[in-house]
PDB file of N, CA and C in Angstrom:
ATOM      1  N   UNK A   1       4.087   1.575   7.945  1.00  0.00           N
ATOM      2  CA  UNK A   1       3.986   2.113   6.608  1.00  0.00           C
ATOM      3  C   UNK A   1       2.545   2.032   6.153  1.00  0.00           C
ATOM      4  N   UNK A   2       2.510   2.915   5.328  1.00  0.00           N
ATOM      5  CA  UNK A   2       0.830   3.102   4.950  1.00  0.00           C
ATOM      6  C   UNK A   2       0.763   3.334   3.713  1.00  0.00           C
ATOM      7  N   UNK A   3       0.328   2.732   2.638  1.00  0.00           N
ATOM      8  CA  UNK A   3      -0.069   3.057   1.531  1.00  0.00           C
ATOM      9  C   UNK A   3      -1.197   3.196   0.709  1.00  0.00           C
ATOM     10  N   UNK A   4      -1.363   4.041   0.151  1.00  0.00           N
ATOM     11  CA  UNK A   4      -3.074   5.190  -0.017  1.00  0.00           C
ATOM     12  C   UNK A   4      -3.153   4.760  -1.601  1.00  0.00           C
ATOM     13  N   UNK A   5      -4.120   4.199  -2.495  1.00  0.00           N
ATOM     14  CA  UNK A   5      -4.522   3.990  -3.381  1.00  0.00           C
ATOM     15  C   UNK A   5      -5.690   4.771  -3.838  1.00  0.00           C
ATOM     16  N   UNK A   6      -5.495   5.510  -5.139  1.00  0.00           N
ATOM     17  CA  UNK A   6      -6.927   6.061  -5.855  1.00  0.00           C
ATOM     18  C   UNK A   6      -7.322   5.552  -6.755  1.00  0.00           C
ATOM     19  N   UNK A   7      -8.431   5.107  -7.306  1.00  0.00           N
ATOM     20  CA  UNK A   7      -9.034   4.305  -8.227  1.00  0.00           C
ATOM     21  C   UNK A   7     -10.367   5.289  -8.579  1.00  0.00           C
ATOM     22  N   UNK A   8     -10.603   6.034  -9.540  1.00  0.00           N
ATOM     23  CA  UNK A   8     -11.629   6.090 -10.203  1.00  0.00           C
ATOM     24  C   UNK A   8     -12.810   4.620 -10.556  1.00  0.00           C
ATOM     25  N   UNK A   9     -13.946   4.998 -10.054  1.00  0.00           N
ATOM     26  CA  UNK A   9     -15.202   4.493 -10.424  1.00  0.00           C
ATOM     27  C   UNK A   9     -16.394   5.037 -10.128  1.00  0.00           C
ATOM     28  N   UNK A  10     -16.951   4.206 -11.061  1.00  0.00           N
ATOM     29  CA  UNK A  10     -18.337   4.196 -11.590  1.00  0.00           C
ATOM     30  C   UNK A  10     -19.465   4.824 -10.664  1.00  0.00           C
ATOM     31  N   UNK A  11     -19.132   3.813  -9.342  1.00  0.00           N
ATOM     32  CA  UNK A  11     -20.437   3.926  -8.876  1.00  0.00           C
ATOM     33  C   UNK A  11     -19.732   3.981  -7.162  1.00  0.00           C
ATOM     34  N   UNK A  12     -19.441   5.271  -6.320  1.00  0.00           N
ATOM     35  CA  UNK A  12     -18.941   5.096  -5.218  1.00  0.00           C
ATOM     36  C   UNK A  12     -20.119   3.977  -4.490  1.00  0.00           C
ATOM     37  N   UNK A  13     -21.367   4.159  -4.242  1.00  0.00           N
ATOM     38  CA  UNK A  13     -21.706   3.134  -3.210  1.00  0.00           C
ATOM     39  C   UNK A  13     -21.598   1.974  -3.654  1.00  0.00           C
ATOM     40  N   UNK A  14     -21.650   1.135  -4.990  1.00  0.00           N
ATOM     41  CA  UNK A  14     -21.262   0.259  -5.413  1.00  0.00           C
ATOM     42  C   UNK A  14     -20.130  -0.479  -5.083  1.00  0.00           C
ATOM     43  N   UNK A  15     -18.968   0.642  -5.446  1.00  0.00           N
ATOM     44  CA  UNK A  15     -17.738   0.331  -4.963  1.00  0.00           C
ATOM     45  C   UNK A  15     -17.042   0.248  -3.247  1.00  0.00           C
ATOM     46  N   UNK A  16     -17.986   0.691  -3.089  1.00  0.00           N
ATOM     47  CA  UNK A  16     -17.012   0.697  -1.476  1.00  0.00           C
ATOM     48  C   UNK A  16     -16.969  -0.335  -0.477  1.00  0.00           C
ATOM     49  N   UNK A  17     -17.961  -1.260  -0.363  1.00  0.00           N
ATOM     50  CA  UNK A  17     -17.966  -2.273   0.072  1.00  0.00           C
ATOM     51  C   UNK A  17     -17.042  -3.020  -0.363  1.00  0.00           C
ATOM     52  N   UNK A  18     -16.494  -3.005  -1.258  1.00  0.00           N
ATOM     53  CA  UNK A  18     -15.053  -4.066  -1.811  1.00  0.00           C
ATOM     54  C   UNK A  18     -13.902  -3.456  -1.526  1.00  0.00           C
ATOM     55  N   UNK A  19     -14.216  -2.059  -1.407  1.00  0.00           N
ATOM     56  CA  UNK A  19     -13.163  -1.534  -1.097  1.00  0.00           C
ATOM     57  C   UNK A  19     -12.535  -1.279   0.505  1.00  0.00           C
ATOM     58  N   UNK A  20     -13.236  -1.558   1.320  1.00  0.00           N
ATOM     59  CA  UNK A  20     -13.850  -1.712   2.485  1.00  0.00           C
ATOM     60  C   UNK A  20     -13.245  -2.989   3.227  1.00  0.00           C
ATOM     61  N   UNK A  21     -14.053  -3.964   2.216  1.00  0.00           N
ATOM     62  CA  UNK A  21     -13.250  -5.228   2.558  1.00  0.00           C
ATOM     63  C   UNK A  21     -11.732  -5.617   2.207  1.00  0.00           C
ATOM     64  N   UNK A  22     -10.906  -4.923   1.601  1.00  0.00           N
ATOM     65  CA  UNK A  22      -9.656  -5.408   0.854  1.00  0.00           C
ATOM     66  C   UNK A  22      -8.877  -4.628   2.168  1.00  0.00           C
ATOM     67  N   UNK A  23      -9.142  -3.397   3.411  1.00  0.00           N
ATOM     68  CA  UNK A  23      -7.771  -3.112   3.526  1.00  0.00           C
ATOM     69  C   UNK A  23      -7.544  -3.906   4.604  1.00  0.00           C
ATOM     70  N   UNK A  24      -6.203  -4.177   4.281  1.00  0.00           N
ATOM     71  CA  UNK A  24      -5.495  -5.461   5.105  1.00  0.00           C
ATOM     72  C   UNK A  24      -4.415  -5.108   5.275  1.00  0.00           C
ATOM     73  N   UNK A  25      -3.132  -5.212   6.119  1.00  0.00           N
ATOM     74  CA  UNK A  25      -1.900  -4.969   6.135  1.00  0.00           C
ATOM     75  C   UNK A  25      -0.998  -5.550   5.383  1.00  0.00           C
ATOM     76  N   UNK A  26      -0.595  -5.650   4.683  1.00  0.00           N
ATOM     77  CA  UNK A  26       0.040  -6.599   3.677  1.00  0.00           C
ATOM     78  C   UNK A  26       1.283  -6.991   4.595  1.00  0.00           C
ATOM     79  N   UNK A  27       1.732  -7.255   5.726  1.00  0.00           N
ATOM     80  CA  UNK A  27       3.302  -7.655   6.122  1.00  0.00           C
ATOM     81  C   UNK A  27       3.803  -9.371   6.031  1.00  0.00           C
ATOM     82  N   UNK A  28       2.921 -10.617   5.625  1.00  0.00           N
ATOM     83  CA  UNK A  28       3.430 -11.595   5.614  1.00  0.00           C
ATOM     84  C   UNK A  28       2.746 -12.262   4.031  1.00  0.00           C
ATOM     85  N   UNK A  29       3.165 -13.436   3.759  1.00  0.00           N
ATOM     86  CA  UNK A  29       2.177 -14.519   2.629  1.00  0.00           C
ATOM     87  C   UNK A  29       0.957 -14.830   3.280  1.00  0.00           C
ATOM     88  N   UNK A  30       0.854 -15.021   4.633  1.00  0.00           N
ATOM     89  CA  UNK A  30      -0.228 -15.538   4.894  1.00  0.00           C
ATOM     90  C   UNK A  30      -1.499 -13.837   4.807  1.00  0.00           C
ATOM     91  N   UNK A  31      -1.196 -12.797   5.138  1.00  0.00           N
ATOM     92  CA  UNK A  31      -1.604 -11.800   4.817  1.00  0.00           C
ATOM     93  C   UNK A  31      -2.119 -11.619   3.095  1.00  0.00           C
ATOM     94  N   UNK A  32      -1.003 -11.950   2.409  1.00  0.00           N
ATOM     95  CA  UNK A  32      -1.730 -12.019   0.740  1.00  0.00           C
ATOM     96  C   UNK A  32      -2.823 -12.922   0.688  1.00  0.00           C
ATOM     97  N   UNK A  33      -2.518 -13.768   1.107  1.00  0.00           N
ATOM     98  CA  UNK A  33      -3.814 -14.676   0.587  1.00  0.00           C
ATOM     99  C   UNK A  33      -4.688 -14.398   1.737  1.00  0.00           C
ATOM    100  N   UNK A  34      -5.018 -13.964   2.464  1.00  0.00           N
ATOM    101  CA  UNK A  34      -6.281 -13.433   3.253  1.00  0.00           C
ATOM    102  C   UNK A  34      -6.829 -11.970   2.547  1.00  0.00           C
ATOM    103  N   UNK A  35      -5.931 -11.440   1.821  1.00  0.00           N
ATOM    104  CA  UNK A  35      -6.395 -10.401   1.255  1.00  0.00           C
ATOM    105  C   UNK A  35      -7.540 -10.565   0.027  1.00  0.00           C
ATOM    106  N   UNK A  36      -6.159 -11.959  -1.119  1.00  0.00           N
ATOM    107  CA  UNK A  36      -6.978 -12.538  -2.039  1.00  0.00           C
ATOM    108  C   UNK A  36      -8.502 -13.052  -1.456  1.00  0.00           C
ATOM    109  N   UNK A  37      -8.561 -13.723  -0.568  1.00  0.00           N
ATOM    110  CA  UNK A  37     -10.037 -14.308   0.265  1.00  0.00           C
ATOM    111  C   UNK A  37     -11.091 -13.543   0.595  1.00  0.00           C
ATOM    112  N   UNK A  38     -10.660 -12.053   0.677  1.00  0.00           N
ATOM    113  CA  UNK A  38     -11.339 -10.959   1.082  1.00  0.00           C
ATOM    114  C   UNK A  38     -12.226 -10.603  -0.363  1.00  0.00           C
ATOM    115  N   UNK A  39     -11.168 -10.644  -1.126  1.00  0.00           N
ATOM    116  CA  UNK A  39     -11.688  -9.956  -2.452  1.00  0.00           C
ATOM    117  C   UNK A  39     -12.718 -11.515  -3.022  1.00  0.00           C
ATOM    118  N   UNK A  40     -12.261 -12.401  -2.728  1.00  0.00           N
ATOM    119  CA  UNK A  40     -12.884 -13.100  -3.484  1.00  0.00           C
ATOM    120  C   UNK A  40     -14.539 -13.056  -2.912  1.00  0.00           C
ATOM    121  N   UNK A  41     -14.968 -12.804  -1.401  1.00  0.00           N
ATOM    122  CA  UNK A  41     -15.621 -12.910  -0.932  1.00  0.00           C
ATOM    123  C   UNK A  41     -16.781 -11.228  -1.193  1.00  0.00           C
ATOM    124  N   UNK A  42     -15.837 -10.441  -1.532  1.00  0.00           N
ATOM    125  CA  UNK A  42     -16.199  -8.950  -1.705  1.00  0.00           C
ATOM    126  C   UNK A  42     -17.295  -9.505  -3.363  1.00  0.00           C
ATOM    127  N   UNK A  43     -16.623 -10.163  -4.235  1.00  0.00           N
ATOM    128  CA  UNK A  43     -17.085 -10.190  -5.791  1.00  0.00           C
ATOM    129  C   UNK A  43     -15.816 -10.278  -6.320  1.00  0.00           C
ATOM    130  N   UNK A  44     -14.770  -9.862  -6.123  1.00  0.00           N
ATOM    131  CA  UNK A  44     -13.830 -10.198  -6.573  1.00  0.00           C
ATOM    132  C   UNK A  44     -13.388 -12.047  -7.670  1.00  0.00           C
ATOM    133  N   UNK A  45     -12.604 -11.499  -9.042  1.00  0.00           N
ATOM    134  CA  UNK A  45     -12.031 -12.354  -9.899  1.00  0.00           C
ATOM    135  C   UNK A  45     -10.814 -13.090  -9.376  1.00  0.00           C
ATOM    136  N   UNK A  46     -10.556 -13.920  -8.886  1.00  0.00           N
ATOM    137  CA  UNK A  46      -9.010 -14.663  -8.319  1.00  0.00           C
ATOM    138  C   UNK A  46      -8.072 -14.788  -9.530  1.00  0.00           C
ATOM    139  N   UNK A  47      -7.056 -14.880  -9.669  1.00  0.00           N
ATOM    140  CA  UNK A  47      -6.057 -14.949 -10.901  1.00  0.00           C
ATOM    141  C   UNK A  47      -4.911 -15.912 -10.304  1.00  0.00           C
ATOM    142  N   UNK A  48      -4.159 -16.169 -10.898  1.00  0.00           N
ATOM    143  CA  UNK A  48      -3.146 -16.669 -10.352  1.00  0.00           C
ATOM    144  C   UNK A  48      -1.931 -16.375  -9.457  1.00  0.00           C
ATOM    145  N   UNK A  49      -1.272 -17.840  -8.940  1.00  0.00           N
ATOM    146  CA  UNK A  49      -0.643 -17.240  -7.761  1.00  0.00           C
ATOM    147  C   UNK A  49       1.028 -17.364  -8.371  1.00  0.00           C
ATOM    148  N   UNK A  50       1.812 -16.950  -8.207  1.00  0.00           N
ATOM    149  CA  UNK A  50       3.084 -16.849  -8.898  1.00  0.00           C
ATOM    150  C   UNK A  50       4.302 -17.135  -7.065  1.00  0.00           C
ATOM    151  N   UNK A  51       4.757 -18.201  -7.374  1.00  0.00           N
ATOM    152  CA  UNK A  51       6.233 -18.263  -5.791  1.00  0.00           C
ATOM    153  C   UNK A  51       7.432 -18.087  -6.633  1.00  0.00           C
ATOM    154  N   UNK A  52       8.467 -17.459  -6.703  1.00  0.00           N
ATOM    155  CA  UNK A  52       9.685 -17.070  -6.504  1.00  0.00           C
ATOM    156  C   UNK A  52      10.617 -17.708  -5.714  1.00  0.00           C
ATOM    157  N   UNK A  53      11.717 -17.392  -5.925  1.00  0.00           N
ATOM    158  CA  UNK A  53      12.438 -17.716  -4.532  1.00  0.00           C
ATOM    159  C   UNK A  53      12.935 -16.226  -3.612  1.00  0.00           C
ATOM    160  N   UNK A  54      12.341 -15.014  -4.606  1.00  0.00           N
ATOM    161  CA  UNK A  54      12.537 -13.925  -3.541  1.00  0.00           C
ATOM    162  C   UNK A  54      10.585 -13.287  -3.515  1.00  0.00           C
ATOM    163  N   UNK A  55       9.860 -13.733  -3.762  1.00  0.00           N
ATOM    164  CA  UNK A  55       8.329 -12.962  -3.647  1.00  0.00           C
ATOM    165  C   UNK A  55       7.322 -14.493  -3.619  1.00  0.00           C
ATOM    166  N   UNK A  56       6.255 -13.678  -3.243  1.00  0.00           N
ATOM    167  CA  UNK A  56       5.052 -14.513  -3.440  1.00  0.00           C
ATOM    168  C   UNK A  56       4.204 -13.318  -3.901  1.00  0.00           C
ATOM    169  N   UNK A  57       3.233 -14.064  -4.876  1.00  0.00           N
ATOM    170  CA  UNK A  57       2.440 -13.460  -5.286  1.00  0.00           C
ATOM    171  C   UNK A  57       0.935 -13.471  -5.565  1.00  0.00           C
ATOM    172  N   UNK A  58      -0.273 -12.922  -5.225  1.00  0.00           N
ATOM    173  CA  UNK A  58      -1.459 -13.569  -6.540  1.00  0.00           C
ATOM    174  C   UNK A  58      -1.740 -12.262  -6.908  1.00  0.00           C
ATOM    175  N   UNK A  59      -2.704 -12.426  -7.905  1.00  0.00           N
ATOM    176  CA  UNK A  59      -3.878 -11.683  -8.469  1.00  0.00           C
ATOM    177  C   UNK A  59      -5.447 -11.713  -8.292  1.00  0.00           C
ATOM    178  N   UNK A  60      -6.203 -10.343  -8.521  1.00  0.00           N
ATOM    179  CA  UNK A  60      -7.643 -10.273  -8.394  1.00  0.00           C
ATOM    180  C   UNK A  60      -7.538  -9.295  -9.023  1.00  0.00           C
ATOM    181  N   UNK A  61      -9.066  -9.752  -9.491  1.00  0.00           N
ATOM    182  CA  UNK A  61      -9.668  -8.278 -10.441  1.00  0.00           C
ATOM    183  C   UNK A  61     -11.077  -8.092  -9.487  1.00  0.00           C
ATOM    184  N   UNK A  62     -11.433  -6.898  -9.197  1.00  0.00           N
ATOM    185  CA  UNK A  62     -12.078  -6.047  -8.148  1.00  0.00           C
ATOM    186  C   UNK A  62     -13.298  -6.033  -8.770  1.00  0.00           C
ATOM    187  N   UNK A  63     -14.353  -6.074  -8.126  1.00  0.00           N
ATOM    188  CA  UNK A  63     -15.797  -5.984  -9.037  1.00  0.00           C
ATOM    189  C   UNK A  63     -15.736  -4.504 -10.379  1.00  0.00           C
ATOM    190  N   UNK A  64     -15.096  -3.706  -9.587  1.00  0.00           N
ATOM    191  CA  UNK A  64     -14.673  -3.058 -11.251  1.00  0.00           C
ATOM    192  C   UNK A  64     -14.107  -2.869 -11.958  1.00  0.00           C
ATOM    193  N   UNK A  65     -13.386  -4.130 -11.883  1.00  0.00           N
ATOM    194  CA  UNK A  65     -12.259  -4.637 -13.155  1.00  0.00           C
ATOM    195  C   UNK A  65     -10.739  -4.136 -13.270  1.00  0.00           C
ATOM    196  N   UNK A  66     -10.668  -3.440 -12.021  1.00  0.00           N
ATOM    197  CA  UNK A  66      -9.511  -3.483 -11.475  1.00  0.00           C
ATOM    198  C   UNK A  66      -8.174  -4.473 -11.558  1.00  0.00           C
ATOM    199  N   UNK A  67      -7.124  -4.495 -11.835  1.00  0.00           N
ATOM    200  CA  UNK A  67      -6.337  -5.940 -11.632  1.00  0.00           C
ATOM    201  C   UNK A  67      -5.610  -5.424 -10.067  1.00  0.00           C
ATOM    202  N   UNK A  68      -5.652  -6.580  -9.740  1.00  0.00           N
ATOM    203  CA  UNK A  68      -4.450  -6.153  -8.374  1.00  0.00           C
ATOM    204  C   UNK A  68      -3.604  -7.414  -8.141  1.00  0.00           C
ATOM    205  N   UNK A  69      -2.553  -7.236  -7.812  1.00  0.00           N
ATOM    206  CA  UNK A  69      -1.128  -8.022  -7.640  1.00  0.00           C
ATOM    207  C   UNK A  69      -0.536  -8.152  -6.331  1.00  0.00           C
ATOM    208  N   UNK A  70      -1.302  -8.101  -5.502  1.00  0.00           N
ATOM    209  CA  UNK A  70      -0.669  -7.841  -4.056  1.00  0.00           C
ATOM    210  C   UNK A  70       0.365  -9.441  -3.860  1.00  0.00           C
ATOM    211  N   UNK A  71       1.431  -8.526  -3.440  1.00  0.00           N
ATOM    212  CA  UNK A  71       2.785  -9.441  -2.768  1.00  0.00           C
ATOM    213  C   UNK A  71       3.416  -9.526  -1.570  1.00  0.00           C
ATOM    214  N   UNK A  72       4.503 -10.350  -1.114  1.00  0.00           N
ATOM    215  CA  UNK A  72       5.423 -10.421  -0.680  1.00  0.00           C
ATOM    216  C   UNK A  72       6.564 -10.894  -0.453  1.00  0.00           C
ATOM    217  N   UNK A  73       7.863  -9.881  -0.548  1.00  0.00           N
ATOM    218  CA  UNK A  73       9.093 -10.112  -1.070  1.00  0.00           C
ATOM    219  C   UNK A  73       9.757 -11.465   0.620  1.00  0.00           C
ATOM    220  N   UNK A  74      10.350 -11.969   0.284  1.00  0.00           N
ATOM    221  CA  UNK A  74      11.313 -12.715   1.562  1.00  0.00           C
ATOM    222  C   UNK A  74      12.164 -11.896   2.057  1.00  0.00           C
ATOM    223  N   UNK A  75      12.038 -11.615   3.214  1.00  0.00           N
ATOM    224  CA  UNK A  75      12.737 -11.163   4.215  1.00  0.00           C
ATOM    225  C   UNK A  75      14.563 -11.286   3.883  1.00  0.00           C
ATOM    226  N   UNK A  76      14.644 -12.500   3.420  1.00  0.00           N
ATOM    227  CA  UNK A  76      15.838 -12.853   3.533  1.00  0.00           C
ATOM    228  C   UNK A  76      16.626 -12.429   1.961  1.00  0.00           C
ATOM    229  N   UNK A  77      15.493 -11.868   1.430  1.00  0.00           N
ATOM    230  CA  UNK A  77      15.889 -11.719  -0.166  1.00  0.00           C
ATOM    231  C   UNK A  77      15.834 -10.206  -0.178  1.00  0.00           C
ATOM    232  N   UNK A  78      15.313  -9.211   0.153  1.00  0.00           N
ATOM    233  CA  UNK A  78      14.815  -7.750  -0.054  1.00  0.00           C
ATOM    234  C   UNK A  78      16.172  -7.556  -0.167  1.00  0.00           C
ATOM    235  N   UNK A  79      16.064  -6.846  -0.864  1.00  0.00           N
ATOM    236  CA  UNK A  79      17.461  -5.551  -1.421  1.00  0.00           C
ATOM    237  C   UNK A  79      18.694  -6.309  -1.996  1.00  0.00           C
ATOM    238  N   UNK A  80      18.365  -7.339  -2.806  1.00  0.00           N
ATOM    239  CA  UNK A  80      19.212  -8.594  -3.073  1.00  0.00           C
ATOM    240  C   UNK A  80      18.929  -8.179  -5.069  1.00  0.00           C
TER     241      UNK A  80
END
């Protein structure tokens, strides 16, 4: 599965290096938080991390103020 994001900004060469660094496959938790690590390392804002008993979650805000929420649901929970 592949999923394609558009974001208007400011400044493409500005932006692309963060953008560059964020794509990651999202398929496990340990995948979210390497994503969060990416961004944090890009310029990226860290936010908090939210566990469930069906998701995991954190937040980042993107050097251009972007919010992002990247997750993942439990295997054993999806469609529940």
């Amino acid at each position: 599965m592949a999923l394609y994001v558009s974001c208007p900004v400011e400044s493409v060469e500005r932006a692309t290096p963060s953008k560059v660094a964020l794509s990651f496959d999202l398929d496990s938790r340990q995948a979210v938080d390497e994503l969060v690590e990416r961004a944090r390392a890009a310029g990226g804002r860290i936010g908090d991390t939210d566990e469930y008993p069906f998701m995991y979650q954190r937040q980042f805000d993107d050097p251009d103020g972007y919010h992002w929420s990247p997750f993942w649901m439990h295997p054993d929970t999806a469609g529940a």
